[in-house]
Structures are given as structure tokens and as C-alpha cells.
PDB file of N, CA and C in Angstrom:
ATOM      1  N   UNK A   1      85.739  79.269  86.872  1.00  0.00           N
ATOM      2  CA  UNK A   1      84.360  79.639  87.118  1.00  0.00           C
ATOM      3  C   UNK A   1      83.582  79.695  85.814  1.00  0.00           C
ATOM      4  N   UNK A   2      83.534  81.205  85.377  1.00  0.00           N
ATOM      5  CA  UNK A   2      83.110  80.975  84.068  1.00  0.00           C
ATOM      6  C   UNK A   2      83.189  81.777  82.984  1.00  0.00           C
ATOM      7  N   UNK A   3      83.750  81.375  81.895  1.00  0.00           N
ATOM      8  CA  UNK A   3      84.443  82.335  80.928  1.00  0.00           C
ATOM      9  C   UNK A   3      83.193  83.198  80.382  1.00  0.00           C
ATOM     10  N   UNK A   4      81.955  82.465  79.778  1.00  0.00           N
ATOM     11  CA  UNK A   4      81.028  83.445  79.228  1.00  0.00           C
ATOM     12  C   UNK A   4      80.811  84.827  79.738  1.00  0.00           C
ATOM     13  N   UNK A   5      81.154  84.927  81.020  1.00  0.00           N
ATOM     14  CA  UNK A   5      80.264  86.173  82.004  1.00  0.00           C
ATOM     15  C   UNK A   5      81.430  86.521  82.329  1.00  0.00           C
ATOM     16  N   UNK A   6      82.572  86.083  82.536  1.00  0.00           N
ATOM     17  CA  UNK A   6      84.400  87.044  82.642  1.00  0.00           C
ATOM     18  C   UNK A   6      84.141  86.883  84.229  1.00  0.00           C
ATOM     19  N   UNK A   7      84.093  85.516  84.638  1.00  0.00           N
ATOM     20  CA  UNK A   7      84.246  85.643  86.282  1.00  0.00           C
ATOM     21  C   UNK A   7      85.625  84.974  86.551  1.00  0.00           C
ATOM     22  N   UNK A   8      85.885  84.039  85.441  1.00  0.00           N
ATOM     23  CA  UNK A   8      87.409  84.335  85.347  1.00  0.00           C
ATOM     24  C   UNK A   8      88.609  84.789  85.564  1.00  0.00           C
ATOM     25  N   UNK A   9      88.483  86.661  85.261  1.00  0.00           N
ATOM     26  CA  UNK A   9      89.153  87.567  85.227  1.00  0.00           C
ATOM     27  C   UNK A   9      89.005  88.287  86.217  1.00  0.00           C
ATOM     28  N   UNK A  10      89.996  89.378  86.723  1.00  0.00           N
ATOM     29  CA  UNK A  10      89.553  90.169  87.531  1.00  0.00           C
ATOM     30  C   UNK A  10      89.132  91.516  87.567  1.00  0.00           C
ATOM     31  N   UNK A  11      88.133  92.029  88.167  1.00  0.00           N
ATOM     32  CA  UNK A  11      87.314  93.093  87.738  1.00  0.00           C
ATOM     33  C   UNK A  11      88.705  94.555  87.173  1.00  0.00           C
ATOM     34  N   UNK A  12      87.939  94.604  85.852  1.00  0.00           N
ATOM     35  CA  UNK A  12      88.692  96.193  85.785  1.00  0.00           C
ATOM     36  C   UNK A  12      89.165  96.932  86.829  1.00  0.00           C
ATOM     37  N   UNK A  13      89.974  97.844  86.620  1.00  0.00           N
ATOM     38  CA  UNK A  13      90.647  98.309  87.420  1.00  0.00           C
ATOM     39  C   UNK A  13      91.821  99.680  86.932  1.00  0.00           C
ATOM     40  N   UNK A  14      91.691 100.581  88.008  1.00  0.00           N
ATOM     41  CA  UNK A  14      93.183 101.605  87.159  1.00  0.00           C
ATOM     42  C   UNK A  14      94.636 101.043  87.279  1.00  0.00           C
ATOM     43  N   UNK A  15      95.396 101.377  86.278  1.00  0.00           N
ATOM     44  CA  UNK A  15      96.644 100.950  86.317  1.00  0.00           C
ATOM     45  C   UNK A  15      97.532 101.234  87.429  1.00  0.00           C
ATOM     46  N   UNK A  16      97.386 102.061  88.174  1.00  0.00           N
ATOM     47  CA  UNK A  16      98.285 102.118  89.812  1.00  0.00           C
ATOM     48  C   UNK A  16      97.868 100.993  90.610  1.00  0.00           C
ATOM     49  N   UNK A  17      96.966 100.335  90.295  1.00  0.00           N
ATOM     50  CA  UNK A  17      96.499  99.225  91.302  1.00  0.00           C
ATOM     51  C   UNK A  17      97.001  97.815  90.686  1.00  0.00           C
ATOM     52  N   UNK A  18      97.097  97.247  92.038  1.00  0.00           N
ATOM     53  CA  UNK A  18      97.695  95.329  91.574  1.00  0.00           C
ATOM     54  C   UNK A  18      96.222  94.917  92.153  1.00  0.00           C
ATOM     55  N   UNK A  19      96.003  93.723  91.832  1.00  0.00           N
ATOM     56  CA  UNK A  19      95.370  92.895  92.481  1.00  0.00           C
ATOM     57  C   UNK A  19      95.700  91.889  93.702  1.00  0.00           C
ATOM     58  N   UNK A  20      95.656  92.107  94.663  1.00  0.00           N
ATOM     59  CA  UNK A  20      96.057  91.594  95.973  1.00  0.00           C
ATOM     60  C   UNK A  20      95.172  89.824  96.221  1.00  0.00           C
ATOM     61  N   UNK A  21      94.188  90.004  96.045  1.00  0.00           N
ATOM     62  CA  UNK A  21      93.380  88.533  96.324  1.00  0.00           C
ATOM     63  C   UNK A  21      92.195  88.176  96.047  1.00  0.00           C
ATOM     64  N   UNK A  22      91.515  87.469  95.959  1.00  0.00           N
ATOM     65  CA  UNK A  22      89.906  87.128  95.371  1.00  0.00           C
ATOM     66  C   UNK A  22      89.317  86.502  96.974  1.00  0.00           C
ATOM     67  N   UNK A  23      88.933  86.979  97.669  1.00  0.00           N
ATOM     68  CA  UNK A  23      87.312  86.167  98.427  1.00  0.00           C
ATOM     69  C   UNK A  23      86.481  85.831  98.365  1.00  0.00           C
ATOM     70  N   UNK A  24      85.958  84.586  98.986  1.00  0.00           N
ATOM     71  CA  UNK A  24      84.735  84.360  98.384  1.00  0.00           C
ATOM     72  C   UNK A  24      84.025  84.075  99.644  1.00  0.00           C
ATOM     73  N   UNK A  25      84.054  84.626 101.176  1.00  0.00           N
ATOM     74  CA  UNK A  25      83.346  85.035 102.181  1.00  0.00           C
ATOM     75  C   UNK A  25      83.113  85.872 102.808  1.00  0.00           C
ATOM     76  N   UNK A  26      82.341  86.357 103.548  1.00  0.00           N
ATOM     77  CA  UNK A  26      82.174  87.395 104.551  1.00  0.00           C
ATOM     78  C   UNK A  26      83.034  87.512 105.199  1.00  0.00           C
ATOM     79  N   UNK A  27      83.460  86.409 106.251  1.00  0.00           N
ATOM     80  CA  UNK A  27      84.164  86.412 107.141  1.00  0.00           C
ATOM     81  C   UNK A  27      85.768  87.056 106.570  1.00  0.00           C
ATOM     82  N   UNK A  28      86.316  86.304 105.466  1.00  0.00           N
ATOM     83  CA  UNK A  28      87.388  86.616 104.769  1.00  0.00           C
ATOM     84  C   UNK A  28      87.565  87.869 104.363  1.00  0.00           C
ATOM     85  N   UNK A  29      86.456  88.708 104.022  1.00  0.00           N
ATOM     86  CA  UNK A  29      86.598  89.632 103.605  1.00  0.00           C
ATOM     87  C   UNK A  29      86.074  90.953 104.531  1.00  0.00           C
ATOM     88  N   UNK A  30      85.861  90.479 105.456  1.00  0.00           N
ATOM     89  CA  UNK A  30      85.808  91.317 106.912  1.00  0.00           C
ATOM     90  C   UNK A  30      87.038  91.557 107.711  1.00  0.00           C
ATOM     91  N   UNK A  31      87.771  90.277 107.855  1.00  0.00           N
ATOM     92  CA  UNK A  31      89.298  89.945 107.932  1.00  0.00           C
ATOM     93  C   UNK A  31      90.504  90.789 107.767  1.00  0.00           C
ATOM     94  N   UNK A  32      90.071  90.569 106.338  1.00  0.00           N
ATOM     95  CA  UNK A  32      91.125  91.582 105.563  1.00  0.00           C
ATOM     96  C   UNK A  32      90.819  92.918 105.367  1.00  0.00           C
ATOM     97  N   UNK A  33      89.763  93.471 105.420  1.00  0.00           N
ATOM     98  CA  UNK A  33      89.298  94.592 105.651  1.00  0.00           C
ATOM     99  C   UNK A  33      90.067  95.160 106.458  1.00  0.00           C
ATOM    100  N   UNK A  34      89.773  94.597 107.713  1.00  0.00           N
ATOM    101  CA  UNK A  34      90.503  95.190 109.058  1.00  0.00           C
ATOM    102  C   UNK A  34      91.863  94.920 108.849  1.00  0.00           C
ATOM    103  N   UNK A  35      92.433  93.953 108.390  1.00  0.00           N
ATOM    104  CA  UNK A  35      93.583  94.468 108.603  1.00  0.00           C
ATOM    105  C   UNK A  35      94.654  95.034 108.118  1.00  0.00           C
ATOM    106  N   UNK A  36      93.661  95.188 106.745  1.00  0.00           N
ATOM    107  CA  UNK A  36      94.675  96.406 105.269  1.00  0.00           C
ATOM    108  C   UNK A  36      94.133  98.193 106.474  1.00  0.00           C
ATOM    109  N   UNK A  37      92.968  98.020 106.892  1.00  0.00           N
ATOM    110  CA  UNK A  37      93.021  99.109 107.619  1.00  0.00           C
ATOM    111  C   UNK A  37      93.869  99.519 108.614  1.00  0.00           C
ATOM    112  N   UNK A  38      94.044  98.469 109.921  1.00  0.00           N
ATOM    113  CA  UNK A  38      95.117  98.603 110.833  1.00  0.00           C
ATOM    114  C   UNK A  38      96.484  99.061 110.577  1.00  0.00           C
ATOM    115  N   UNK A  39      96.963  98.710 109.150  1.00  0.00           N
ATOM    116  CA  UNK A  39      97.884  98.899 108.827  1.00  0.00           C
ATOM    117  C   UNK A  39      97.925 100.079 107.495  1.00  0.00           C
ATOM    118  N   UNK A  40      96.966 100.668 107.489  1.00  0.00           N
ATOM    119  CA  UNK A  40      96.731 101.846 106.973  1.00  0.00           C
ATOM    120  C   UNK A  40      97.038 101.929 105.206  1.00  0.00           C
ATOM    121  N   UNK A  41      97.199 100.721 104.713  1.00  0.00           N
ATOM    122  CA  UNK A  41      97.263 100.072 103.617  1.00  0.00           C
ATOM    123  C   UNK A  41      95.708 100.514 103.103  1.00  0.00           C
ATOM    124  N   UNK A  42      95.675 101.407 101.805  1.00  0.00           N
ATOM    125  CA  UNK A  42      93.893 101.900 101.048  1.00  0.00           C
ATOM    126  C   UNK A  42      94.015 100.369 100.469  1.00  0.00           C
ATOM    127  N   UNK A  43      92.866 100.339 100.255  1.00  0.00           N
ATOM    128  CA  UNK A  43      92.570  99.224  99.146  1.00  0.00           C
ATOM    129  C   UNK A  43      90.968  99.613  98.535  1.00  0.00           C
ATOM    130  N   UNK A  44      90.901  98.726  97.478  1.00  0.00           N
ATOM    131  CA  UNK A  44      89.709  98.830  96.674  1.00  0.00           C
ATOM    132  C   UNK A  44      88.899  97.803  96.529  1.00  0.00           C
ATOM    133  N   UNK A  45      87.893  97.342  96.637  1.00  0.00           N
ATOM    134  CA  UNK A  45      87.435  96.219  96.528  1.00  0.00           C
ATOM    135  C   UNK A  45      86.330  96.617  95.816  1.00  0.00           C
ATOM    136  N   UNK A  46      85.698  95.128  94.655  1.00  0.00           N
ATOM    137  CA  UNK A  46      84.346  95.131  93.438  1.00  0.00           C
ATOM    138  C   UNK A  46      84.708  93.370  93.760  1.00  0.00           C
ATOM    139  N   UNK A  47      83.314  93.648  93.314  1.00  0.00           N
ATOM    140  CA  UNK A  47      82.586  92.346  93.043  1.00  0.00           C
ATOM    141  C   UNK A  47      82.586  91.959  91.942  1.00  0.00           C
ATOM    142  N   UNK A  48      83.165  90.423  92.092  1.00  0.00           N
ATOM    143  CA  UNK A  48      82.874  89.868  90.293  1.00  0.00           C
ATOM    144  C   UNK A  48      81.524  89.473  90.081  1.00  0.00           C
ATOM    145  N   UNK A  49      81.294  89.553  88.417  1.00  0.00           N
ATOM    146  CA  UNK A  49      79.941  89.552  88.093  1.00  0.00           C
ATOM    147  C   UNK A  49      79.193  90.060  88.359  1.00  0.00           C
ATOM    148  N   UNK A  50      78.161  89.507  88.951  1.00  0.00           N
ATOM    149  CA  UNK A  50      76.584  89.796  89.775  1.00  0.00           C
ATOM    150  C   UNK A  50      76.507  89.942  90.914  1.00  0.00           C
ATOM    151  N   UNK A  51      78.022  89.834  91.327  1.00  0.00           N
ATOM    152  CA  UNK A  51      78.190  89.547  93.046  1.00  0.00           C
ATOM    153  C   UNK A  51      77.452  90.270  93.713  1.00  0.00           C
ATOM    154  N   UNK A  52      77.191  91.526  94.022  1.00  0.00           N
ATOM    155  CA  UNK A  52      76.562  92.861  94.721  1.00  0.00           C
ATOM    156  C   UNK A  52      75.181  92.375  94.862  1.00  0.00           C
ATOM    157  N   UNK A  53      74.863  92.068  93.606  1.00  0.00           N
ATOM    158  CA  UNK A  53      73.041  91.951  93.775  1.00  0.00           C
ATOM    159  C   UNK A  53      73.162  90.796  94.375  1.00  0.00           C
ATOM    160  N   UNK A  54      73.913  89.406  94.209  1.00  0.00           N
ATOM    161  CA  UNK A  54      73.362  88.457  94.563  1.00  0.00           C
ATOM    162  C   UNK A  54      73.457  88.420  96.457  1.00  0.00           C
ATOM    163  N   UNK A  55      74.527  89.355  96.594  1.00  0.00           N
ATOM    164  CA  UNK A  55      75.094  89.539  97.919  1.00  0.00           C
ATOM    165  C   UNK A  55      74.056  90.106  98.306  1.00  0.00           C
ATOM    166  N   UNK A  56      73.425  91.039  98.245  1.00  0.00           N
ATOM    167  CA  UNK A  56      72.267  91.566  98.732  1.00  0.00           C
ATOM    168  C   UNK A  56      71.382  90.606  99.215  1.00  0.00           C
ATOM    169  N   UNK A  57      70.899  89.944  97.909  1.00  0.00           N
ATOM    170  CA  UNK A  57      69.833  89.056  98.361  1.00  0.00           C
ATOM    171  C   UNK A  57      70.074  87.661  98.711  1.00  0.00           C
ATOM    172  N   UNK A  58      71.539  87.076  98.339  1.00  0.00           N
ATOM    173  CA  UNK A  58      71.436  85.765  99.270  1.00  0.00           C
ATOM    174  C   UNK A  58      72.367  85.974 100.573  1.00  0.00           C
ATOM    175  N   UNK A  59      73.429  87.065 100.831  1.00  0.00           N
ATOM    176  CA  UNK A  59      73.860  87.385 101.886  1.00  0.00           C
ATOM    177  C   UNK A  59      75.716  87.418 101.828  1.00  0.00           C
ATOM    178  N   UNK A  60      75.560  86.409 100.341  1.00  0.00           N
ATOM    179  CA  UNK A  60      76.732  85.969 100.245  1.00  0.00           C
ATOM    180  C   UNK A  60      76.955  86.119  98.707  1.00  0.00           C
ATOM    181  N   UNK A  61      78.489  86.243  98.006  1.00  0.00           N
ATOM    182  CA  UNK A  61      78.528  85.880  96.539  1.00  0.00           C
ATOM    183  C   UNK A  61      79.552  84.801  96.276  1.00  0.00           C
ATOM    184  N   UNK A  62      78.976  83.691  95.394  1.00  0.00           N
ATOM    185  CA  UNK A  62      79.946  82.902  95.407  1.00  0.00           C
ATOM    186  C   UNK A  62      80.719  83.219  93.691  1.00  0.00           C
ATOM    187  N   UNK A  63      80.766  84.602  93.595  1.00  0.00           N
ATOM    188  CA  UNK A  63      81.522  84.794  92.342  1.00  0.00           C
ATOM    189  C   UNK A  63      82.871  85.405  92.937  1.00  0.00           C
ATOM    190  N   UNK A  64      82.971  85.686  94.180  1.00  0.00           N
ATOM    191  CA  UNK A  64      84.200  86.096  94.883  1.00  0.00           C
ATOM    192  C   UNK A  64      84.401  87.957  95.026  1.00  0.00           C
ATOM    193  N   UNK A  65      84.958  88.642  95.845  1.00  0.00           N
ATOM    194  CA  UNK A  65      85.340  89.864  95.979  1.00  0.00           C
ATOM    195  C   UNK A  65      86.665  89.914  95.360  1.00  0.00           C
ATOM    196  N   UNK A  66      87.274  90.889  95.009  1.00  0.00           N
ATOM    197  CA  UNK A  66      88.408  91.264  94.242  1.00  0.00           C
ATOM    198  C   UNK A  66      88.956  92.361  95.308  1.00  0.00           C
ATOM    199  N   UNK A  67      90.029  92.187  95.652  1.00  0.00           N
ATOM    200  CA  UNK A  67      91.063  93.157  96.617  1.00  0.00           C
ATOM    201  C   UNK A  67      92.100  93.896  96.238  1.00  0.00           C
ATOM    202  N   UNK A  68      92.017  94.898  95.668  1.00  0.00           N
ATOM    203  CA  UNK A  68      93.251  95.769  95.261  1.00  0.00           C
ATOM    204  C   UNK A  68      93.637  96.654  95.819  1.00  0.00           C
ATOM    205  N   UNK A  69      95.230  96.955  95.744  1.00  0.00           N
ATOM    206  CA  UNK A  69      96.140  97.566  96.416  1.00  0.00           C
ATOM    207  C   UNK A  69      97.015  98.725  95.642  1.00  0.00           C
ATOM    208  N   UNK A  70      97.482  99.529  96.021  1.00  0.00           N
ATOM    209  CA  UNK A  70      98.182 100.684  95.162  1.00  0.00           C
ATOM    210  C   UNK A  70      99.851  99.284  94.844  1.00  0.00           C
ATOM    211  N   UNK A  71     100.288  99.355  93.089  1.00  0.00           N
ATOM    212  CA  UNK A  71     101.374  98.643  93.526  1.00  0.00           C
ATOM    213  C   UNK A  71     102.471  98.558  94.364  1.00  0.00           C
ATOM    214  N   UNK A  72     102.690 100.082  94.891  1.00  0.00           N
ATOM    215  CA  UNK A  72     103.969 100.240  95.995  1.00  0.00           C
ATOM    216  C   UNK A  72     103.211  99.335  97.079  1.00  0.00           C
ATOM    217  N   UNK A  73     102.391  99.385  97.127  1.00  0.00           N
ATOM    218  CA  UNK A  73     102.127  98.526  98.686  1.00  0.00           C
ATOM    219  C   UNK A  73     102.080  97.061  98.505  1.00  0.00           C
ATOM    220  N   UNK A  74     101.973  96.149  97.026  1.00  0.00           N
ATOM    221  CA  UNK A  74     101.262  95.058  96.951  1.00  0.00           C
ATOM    222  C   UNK A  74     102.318  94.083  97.784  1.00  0.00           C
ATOM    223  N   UNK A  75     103.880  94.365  97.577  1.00  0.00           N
ATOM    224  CA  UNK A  75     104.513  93.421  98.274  1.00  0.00           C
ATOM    225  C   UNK A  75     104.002  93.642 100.092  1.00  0.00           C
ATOM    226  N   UNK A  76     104.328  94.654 100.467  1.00  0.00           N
ATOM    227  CA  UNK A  76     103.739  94.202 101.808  1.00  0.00           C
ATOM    228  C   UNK A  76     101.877  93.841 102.412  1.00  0.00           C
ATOM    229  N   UNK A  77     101.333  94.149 101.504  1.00  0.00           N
ATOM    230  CA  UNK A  77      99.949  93.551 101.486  1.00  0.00           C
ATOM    231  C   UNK A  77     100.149  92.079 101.373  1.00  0.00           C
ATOM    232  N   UNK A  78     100.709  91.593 100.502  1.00  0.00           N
ATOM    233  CA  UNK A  78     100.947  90.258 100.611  1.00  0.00           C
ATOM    234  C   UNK A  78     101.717  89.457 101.788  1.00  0.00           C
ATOM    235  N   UNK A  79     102.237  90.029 102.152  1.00  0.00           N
ATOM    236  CA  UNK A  79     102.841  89.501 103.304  1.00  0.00           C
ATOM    237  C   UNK A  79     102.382  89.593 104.795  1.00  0.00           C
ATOM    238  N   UNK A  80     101.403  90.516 104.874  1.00  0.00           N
ATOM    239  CA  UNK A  80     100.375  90.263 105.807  1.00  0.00           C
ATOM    240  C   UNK A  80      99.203  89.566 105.312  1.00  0.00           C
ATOM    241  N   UNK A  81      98.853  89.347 104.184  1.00  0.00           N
ATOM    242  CA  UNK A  81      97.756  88.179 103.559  1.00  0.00           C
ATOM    243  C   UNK A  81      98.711  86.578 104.085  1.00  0.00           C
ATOM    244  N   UNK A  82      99.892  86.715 103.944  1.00  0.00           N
ATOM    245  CA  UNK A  82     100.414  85.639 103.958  1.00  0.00           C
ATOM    246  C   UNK A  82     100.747  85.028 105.022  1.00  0.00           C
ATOM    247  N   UNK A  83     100.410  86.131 106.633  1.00  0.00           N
ATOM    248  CA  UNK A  83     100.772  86.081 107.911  1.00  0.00           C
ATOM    249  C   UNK A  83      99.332  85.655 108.283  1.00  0.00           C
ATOM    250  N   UNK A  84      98.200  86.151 107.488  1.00  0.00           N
ATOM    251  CA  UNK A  84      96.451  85.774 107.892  1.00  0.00           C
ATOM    252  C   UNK A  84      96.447  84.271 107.924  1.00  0.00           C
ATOM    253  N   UNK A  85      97.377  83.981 106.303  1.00  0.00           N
ATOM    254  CA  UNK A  85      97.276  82.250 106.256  1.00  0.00           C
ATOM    255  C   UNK A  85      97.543  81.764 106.900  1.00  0.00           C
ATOM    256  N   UNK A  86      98.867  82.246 107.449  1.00  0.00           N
ATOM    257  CA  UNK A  86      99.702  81.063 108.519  1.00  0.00           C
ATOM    258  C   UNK A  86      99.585  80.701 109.881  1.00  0.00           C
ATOM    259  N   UNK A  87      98.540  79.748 110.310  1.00  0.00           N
ATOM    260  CA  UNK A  87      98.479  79.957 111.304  1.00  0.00           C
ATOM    261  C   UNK A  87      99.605  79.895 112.910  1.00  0.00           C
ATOM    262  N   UNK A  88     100.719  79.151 112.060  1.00  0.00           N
ATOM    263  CA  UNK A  88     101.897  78.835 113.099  1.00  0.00           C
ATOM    264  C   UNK A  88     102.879  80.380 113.250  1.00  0.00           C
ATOM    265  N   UNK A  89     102.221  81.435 112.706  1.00  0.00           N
ATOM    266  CA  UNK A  89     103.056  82.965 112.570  1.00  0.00           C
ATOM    267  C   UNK A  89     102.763  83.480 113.354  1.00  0.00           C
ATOM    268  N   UNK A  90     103.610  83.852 114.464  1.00  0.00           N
ATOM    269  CA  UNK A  90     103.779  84.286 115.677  1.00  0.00           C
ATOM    270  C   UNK A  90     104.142  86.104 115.779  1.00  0.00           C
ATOM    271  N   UNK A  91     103.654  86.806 116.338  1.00  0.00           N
ATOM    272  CA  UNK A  91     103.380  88.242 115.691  1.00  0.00           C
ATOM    273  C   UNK A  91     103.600  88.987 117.303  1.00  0.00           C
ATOM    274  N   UNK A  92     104.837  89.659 117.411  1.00  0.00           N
ATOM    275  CA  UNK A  92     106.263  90.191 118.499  1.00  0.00           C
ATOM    276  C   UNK A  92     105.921  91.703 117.883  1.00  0.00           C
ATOM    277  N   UNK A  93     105.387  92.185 118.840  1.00  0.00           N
ATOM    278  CA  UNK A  93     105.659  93.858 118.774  1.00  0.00           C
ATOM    279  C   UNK A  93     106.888  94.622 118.840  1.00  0.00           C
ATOM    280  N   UNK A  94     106.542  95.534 118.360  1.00  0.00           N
ATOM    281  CA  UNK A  94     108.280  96.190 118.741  1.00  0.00           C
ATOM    282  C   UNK A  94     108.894  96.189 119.666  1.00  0.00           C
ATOM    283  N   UNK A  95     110.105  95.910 120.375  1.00  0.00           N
ATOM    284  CA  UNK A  95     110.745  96.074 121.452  1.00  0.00           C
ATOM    285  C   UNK A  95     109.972  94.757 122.285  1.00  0.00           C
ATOM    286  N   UNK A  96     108.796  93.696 122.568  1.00  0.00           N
ATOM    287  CA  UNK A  96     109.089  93.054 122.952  1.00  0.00           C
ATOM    288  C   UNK A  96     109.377  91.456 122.497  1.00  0.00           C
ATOM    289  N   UNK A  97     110.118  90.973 123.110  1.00  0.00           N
ATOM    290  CA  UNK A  97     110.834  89.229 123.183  1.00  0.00           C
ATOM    291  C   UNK A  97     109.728  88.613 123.874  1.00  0.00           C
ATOM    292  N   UNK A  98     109.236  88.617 124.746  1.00  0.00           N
ATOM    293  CA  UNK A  98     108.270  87.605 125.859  1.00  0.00           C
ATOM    294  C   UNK A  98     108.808  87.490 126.792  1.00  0.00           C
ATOM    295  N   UNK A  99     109.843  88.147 127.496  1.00  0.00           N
ATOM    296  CA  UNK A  99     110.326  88.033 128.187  1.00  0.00           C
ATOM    297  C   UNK A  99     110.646  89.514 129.213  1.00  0.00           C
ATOM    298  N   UNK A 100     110.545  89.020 130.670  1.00  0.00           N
ATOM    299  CA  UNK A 100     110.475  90.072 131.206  1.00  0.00           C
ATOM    300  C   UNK A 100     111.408  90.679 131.786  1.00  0.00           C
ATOM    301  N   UNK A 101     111.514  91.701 131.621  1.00  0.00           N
ATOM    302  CA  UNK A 101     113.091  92.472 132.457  1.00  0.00           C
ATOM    303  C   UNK A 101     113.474  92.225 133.769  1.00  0.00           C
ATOM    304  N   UNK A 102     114.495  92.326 133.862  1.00  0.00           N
ATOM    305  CA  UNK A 102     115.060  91.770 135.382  1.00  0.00           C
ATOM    306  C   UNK A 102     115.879  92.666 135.942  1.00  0.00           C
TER     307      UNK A 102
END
């Protein structure tokens, strides 16, 4: 992106936190919202750069959102980021198979 302005990098942050992922939509970042919530996973999210203001006024930032996670959680944050990607990941509640008792 761009080194002068550090959009590059990812926004500061305290040291208990990893960085989980960068967005750069609404939709994406509505997404994941919900479902670090469902799963009761805190997270933190900032805007790189100018993002906030520009989000305000064009609706959108194309400098990306920044998603952070406490590190005990980052491995399983990732692995539901990694279940969002996939769309062939098939998602079995506890106790059931698909199949019905007889």
C-alpha cells in the first residue's frame, strides 16, 4: 500500500494481542464480527491510516480494518477465519451426523 503513511504495517497495539486479519469491506468485517462474537472470542479492531474518516464519508476504507485477538485465542480465531474461507467446510453440531435415529 504505502510505506510513507505506515499503511503497510499494522496499527499499534498492546502486547497480549496478535493480529488475526486485515479487511478491506463492510461485508467482511460484519462477518467476522459476528462470528468472533458467536463464539465469544473479544477482539479489537482500528483502522489503518485515515480509514475512520474516510469510512465516514465515503462509506467504505480502502486502507483496510485490522482484527485483533488476545494471543491464547489467535490459534482458534484462525481457524474459524479459515472455516469463513472455505467454502466446501461443512459445519456438524455436537452430537449430530445427518442422520436420523431409528
Amino acid at each position: 500500500m504505502d510505506r510513507l503513511f505506515g499503511l503497510d504495517e499494522e496499527c499499534p497495539h498492546d502486547e497480549d494481542l496478535a493480529l488475526l486479519t486485515t479487511v478491506y469491506d463492510n461485508v467482511s468485517q460484519s462477518v467476522l464480527e459476528s462470528i468472533l462474537r458467536g463464539e465469544k472470542i473479544p477482539y479489537l479492531i482500528k483502522e489503518r491510516g485515515s480509514g475512520s474518516s474516510v469510512k465516514i464519508i465515503a462509506g467504505y476504507s480502502m486502507f483496510g480494518t485490522d482484527f485483533f485477538v488476545r494471543k491464547e485465542m489467535l490459534d482458534q480465531a484462525k481457524e474459524l477465519l479459515q472455516a469463513m474461507a472455505d467454502p466446501d467446510a461443512e459445519f456438524v453440531e455436537d452430537g449430530e451426523d445427518g442422520q436420523e435415529d431409528q
